[in-house]
Protein backbone atom coordinates (compact mmCIF):
# COMPACT_ATOMS: atom_id res chain seq x y z
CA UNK A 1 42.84 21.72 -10.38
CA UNK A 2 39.95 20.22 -9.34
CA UNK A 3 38.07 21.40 -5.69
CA UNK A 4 38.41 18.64 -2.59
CA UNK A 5 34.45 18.81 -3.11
CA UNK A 6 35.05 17.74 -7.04
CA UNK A 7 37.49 14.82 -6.22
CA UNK A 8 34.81 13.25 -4.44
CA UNK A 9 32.16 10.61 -5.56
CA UNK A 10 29.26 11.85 -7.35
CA UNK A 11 26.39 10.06 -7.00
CA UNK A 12 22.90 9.39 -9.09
CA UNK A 13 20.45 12.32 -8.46
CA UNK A 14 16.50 12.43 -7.96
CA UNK A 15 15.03 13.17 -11.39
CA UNK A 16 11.42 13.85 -12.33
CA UNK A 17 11.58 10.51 -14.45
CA UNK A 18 12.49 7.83 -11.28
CA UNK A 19 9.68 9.93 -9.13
CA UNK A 20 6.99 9.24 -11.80
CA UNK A 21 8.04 5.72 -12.13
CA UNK A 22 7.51 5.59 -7.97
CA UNK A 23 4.30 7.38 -8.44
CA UNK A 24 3.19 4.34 -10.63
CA UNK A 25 3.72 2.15 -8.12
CA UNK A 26 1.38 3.58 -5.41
CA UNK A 27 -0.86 1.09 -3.94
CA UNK A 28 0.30 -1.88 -5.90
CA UNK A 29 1.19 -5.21 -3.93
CA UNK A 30 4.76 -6.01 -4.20
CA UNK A 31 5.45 -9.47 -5.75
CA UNK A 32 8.68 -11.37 -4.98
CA UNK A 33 9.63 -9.41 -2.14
CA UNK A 34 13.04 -9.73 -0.83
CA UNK A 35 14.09 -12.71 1.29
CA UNK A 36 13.65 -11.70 4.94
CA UNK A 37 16.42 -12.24 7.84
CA UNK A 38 13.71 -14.59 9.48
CA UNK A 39 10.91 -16.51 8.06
CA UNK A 40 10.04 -18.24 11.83
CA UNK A 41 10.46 -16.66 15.47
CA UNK A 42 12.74 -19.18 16.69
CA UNK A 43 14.51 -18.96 20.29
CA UNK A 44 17.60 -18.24 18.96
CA UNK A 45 16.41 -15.61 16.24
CA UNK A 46 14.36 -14.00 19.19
CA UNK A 47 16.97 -13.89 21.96
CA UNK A 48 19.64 -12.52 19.49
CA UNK A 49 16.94 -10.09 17.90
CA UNK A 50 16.81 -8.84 21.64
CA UNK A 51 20.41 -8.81 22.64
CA UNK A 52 21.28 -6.56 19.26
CA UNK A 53 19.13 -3.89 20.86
CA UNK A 54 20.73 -4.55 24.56
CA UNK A 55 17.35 -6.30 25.76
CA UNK A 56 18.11 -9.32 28.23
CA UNK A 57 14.00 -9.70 29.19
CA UNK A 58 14.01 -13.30 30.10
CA UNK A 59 10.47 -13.35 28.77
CA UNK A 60 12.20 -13.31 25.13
CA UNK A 61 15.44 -14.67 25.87
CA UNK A 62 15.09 -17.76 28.88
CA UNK A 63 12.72 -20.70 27.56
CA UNK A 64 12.17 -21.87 31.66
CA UNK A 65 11.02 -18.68 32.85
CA UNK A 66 8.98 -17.89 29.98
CA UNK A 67 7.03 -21.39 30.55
CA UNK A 68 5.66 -19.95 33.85
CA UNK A 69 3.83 -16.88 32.50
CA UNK A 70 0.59 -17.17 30.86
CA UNK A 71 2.20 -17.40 27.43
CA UNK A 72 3.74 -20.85 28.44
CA UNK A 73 6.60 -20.20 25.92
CA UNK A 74 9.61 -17.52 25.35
CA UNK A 75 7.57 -14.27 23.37
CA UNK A 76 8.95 -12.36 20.67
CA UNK A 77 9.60 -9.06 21.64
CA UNK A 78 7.39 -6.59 19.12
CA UNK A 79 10.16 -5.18 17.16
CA UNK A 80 11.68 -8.60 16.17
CA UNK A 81 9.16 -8.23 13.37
CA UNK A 82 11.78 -5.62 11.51
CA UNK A 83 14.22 -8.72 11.09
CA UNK A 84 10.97 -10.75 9.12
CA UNK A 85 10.77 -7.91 6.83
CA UNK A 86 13.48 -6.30 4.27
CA UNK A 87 10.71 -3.62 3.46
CA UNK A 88 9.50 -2.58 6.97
CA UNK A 89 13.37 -2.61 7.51
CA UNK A 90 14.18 0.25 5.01
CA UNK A 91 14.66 -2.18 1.79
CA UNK A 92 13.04 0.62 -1.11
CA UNK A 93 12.51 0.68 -4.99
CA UNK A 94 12.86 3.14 -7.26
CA UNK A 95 15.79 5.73 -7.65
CA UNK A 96 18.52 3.63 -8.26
CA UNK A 97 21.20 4.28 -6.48
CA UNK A 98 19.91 7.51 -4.30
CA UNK A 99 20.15 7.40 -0.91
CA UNK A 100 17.79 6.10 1.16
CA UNK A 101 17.55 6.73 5.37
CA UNK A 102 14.86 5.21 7.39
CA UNK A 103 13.25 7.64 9.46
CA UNK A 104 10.53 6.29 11.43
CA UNK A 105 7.55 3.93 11.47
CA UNK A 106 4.02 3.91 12.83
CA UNK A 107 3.70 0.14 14.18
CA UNK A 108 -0.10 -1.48 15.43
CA UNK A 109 0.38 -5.09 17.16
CA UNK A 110 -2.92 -6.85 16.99
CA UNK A 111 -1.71 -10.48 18.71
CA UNK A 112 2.05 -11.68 20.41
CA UNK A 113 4.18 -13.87 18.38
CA UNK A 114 5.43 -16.89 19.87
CA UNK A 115 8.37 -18.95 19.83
CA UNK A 116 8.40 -20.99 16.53
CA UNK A 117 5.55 -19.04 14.78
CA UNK A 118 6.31 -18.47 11.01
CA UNK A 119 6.02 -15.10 9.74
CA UNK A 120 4.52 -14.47 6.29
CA UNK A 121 4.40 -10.11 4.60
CA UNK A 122 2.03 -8.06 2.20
CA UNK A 123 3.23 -4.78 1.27
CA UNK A 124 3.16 -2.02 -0.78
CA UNK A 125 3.55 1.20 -1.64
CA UNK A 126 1.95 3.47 0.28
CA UNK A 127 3.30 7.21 -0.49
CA UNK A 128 5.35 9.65 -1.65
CA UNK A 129 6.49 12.99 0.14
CA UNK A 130 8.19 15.82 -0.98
CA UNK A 131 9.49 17.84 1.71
CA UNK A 132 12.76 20.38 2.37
CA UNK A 133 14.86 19.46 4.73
CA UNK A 134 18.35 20.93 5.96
CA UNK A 135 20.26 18.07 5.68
CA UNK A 136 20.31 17.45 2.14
CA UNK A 137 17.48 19.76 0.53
CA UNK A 138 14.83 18.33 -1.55
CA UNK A 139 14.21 15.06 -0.07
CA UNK A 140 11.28 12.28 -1.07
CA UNK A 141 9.29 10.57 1.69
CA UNK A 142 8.94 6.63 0.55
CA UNK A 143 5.85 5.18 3.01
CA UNK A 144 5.51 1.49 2.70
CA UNK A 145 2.90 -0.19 4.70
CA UNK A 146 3.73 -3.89 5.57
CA UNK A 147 0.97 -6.53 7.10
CA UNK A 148 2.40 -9.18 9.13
CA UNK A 149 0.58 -12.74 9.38
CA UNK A 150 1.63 -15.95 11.45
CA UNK A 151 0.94 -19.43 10.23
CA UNK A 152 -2.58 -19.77 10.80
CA UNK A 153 -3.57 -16.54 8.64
CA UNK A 154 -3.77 -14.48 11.66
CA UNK A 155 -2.56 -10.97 11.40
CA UNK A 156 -0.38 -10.02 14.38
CA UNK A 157 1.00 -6.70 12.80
CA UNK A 158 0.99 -3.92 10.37
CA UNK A 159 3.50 -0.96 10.12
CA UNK A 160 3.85 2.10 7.92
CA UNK A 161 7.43 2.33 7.97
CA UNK A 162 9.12 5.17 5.25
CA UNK A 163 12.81 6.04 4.09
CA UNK A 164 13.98 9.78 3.01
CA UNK A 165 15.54 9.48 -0.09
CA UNK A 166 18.13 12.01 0.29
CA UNK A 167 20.52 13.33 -2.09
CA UNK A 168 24.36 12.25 -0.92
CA UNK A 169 25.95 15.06 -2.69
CA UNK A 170 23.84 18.46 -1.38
CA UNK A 171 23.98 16.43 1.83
CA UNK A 172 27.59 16.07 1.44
CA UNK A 173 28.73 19.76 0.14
CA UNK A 174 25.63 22.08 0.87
CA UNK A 175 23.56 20.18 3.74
CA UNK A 176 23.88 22.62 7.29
CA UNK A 177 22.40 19.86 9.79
CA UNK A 178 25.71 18.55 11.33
CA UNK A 179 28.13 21.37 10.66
CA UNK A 180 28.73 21.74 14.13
CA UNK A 181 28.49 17.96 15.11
CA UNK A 182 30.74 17.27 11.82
CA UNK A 183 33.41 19.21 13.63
CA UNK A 184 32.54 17.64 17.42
CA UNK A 185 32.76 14.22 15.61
CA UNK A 186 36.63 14.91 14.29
CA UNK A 187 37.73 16.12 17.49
CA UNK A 188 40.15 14.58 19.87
CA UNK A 189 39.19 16.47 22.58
CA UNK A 190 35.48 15.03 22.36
CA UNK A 191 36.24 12.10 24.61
CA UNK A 192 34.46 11.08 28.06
CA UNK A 193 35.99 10.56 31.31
CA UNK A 194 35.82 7.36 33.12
CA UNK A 195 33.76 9.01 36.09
CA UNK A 196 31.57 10.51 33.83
CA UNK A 197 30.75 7.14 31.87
CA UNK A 198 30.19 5.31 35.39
CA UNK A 199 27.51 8.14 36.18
CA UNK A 200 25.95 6.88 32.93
CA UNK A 201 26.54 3.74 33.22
CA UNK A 202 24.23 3.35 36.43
CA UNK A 203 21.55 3.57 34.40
CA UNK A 204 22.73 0.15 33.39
CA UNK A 205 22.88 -1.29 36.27
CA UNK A 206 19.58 -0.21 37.92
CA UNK A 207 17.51 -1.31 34.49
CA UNK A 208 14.37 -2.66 35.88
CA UNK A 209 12.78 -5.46 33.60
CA UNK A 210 8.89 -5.14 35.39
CA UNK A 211 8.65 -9.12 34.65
CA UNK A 212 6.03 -11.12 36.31
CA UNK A 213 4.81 -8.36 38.75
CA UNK A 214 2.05 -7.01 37.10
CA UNK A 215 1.74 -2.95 36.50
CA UNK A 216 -1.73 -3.14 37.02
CA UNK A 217 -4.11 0.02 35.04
CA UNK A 218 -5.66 1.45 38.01
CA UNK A 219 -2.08 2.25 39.86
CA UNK A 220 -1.08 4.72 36.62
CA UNK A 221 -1.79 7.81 37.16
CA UNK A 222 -1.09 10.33 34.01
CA UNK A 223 1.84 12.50 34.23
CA UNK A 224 3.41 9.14 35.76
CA UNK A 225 7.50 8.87 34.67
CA UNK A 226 9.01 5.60 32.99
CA UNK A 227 12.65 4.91 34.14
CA UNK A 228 15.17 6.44 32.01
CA UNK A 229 16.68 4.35 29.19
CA UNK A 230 20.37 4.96 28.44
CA UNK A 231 21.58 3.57 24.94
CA UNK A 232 25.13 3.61 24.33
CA UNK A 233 27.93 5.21 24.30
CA UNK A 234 27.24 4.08 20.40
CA UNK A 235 30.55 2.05 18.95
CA UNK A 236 30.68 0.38 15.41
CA UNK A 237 31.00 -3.02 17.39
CA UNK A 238 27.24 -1.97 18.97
CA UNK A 239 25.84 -0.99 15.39
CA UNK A 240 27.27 -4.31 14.06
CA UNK A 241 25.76 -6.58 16.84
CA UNK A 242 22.56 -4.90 16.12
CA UNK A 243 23.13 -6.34 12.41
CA UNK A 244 23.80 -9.65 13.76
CA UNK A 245 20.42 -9.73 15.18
CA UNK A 246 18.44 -7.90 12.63
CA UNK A 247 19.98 -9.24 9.51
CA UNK A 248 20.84 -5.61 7.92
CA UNK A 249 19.52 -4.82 4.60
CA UNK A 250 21.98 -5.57 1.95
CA UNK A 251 24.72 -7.21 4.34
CA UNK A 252 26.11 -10.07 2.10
CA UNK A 253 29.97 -12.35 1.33
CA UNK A 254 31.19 -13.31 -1.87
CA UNK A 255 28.90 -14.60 -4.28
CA UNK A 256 26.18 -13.64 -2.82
CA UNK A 257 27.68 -9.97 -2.85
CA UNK A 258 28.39 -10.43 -6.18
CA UNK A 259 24.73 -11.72 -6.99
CA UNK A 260 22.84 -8.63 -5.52
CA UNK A 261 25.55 -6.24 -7.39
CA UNK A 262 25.01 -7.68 -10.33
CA UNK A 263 21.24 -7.41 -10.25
CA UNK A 264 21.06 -4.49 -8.69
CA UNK A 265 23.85 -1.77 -9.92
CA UNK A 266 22.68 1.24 -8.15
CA UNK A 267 23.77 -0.24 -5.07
CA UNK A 268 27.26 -1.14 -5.83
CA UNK A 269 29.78 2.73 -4.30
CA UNK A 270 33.23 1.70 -5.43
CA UNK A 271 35.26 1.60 -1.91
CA UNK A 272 39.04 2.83 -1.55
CA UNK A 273 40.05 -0.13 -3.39
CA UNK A 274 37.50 0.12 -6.37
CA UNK A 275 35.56 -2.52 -5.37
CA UNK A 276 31.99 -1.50 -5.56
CA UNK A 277 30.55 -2.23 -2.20
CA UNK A 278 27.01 -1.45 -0.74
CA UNK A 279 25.47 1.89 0.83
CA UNK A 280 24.86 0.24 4.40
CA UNK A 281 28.53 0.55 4.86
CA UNK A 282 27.24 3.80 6.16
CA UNK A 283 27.33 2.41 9.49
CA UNK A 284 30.83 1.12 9.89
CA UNK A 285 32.51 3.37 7.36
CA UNK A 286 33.42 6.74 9.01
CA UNK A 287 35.05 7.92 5.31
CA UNK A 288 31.68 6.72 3.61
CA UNK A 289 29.22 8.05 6.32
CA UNK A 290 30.81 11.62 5.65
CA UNK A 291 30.60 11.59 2.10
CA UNK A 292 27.06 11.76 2.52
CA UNK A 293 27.01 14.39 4.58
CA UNK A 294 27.21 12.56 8.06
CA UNK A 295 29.17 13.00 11.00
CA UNK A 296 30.59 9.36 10.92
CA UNK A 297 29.29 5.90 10.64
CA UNK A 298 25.90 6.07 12.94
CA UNK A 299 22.93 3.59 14.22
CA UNK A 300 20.32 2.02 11.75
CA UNK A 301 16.64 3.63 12.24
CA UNK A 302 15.05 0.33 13.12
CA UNK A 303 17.35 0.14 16.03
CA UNK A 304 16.58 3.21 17.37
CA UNK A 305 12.74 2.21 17.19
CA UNK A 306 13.61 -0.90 18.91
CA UNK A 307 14.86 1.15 21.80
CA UNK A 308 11.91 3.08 22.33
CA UNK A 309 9.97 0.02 21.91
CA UNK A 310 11.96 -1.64 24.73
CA UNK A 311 11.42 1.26 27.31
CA UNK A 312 7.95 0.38 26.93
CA UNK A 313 8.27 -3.56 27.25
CA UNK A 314 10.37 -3.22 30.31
CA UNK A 315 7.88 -1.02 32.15
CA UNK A 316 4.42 -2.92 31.71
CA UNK A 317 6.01 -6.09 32.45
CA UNK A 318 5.08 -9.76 31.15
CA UNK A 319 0.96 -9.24 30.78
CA UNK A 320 0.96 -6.01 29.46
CA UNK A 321 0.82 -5.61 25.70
CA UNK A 322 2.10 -3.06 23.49
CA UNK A 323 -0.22 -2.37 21.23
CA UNK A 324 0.44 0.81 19.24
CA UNK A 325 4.04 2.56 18.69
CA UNK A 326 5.08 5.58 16.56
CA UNK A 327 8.42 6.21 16.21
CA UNK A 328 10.31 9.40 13.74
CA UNK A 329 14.24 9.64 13.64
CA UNK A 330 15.17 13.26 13.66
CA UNK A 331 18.77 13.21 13.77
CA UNK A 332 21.65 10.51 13.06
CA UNK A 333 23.46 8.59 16.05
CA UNK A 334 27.42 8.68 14.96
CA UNK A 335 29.36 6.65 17.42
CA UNK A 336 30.63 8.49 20.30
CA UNK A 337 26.85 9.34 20.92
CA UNK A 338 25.11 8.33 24.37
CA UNK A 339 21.03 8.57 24.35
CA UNK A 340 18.79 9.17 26.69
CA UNK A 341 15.13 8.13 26.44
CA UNK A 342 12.73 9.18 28.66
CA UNK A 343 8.54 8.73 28.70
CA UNK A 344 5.96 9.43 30.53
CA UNK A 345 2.30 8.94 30.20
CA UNK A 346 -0.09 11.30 28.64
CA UNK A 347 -3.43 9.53 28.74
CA UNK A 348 -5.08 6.62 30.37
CA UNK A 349 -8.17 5.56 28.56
CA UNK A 350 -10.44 2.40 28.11
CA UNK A 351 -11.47 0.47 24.79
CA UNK A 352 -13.72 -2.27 23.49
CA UNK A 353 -13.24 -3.67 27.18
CA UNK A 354 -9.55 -3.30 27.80
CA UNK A 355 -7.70 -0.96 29.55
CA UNK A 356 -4.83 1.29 27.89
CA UNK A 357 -2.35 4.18 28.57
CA UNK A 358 -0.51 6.08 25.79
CA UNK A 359 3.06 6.81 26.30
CA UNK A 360 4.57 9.99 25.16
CA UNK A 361 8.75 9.45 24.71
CA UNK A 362 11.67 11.86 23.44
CA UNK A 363 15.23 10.28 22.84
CA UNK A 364 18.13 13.13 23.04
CA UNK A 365 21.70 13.05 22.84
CA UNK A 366 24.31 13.41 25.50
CA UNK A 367 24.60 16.71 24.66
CA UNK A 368 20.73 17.64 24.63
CA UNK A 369 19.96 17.07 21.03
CA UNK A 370 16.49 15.54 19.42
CA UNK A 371 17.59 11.85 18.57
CA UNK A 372 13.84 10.67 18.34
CA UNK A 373 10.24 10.94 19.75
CA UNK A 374 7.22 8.47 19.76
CA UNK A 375 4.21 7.83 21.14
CA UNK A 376 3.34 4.20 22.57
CA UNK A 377 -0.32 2.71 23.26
CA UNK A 378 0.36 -0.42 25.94
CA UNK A 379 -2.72 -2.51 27.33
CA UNK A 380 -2.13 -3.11 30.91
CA UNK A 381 -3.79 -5.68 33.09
CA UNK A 382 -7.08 -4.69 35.23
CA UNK A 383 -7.56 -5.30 39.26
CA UNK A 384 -11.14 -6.15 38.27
């Protein structure tokens, strides 16, 4: 009789033959890249960008208040660039139909976008990474690096963003990382009180968006605190409203399903009925998440990043600039999680004229876990 561990799906492995056809592709530009979620930052692709990541800045999201700050028109927020680009995003070739996690990106923003500006990408393939890792062994670093350019041939962006190519069955069987949390996850005694979610829940409410008071340079001090961020508690319905925003990576209905199954096999994972359904199902499938060695169905990586990058955006308020942000996912979000983001600032330093302070951030879990770090560079305005 077969094992439970036998009975379930085995999936396509790493081999030494899909790495050296990756290894080919180092450093070439990628033609016919894959239709973005957004070709132009329009007011409602920016405001529901913002509201999949909880972000109500009016700067992004309210046309008339936006008109009276020096931009004279609603701003994308920075990380609205993931929804103009499958590839930043986590969208990966090679190893068909091995699983692929984003895990973190290291993002420069040279000039804002504004409302209406059309977005046009570069990218290729940067790198590839072998490392060990607990959740699912031998795992493959994929580093793409993306340029971003608006519609006068200006480049606003560029991002080295990378997936781990894990794989699903040593996660699954073999991987240690969430034994414990694997357990937490199926328990029904892992539920929160009502008083204990209104404690959190204040965070919410006291959210300070900095807005049109500047946070001028010479009032930081290093070793200075930003507010807390809460995130959460995370739900399916919050992962999913992300989605709406960002456009998701392989998220498609009916034909169009059909179309990117049929020209791309490795991503069709029969579901309970047979029907051979896509690997971002991750994130609303608890019975999928686990088979690849998950807790449950968890937050997408670009979200996460999003959060950190909002910390940032609420704190130096509508003329600051974030210029710089490094972001690496250590751990996955199952719903049920809460996170807590906290920064502070490390450094205050000046540069070709302007005035800067780098941001040092760490995003745990409820329960004290490493969710994420990053590091943030944000130009703030000068009294002088």
């Amino acid at each position: 009789m077969a094992t439970a561990a036998e009975q379930k799906t085995k999936f396509p492995k790493i081999t030494e033959e899909g790495l050296a056809d990756l290894r080919k592709r180092i450093g070439v530009k990628i033609e016919n890249t894959v239709e973005p979620w957004n070709y132009e930052a329009t007011r409602d692709g920016i405001r529901h960008y913002a509201h999949g990541i909880g972000d109500d800045n009016p700067l992004w999201c309210d046309p008339a208040y936006a008109e009276k700050t020096k931009y004279g028109s609603i701003v994308a927020l920075p990380s609205f660039l993931f929804s103009t680009s499958r590839i930043v995003s986590g969208y990966c070739g090679g190893l068909p139909g091995v699983h692929a996690m984003w895990a973190g990106a290291d993002w420069t923003w040279h000039k804002p976008v504004l409302r209406n500006d059309t977005i046009s990408t570069e990218a290729y393939l940067k790198d590839l990474i072998k490392h060990e890792t607990r959740f699912a062994g031998t795992a493959y670093q994929q580093i793409y690096h993306v340029d971003f350019y608006n519609q006068s041939g200006d480049k606003v962006s560029e991002c080295d963003s990378y997936v781990f190519r894990t794989d699903r069955d040593e996660a699954r069987e073999r991987g240690t990382k969430y034994t414990e949390a694997r357990a937490e996850h199926e328990s029904v005694s892992n539920k929160f009180t009502d008083e204990q979610m209104q404690e959190w829940f204040e965070l919410y409410r006291n959210e300070e968006v900095r807005g049109a008071t500047p946070r001028y340079w010479e009032d930081v001090q290093e070793g200075d605190k930003l507010p807390r961020m809460m995130k959460g508690p995370m739900t399916v319905t919050g992962f999913i409203g992300y989605a709406q925003g960002w456009g998701g990576l392989y998220i498609r209905a009916n034909k169009l399903h059909w179309k990117l199954i049929d020209q791309h096999p490795g991503l069709g994972i029969p579901n309970k009925f047979g029907v051979r359904d896509v690997p971002e199902r991750v994130h609303w499938d608890d019975d999928f998440a686990r088979e690849v060695g998950t807790p449950g169905a968890y937050d997408y990586g670009p979200e996460r990043c999003s959060w950190l990058t909002h910390q940032v955006t609420n704190w130096i308020g509508d003329d600051g600039f974030l210029h710089k942000s490094n972001c690496q996912i250590r751990r996955h979000n199952p719903d049920g999680d809460v996170i807590f983001i906290d920064g502070s600032i490390v450094r205050k330093f000046e540069e070709n004229g302007k005035k800067y302070v780098e941001i040092q951030q760490r995003a745990e879990t409820h329960r004290g876990e490493m969710s994420a770090i990053g590091t943030a560079v944000a130009e703030l305005p000068s009294k002088g």
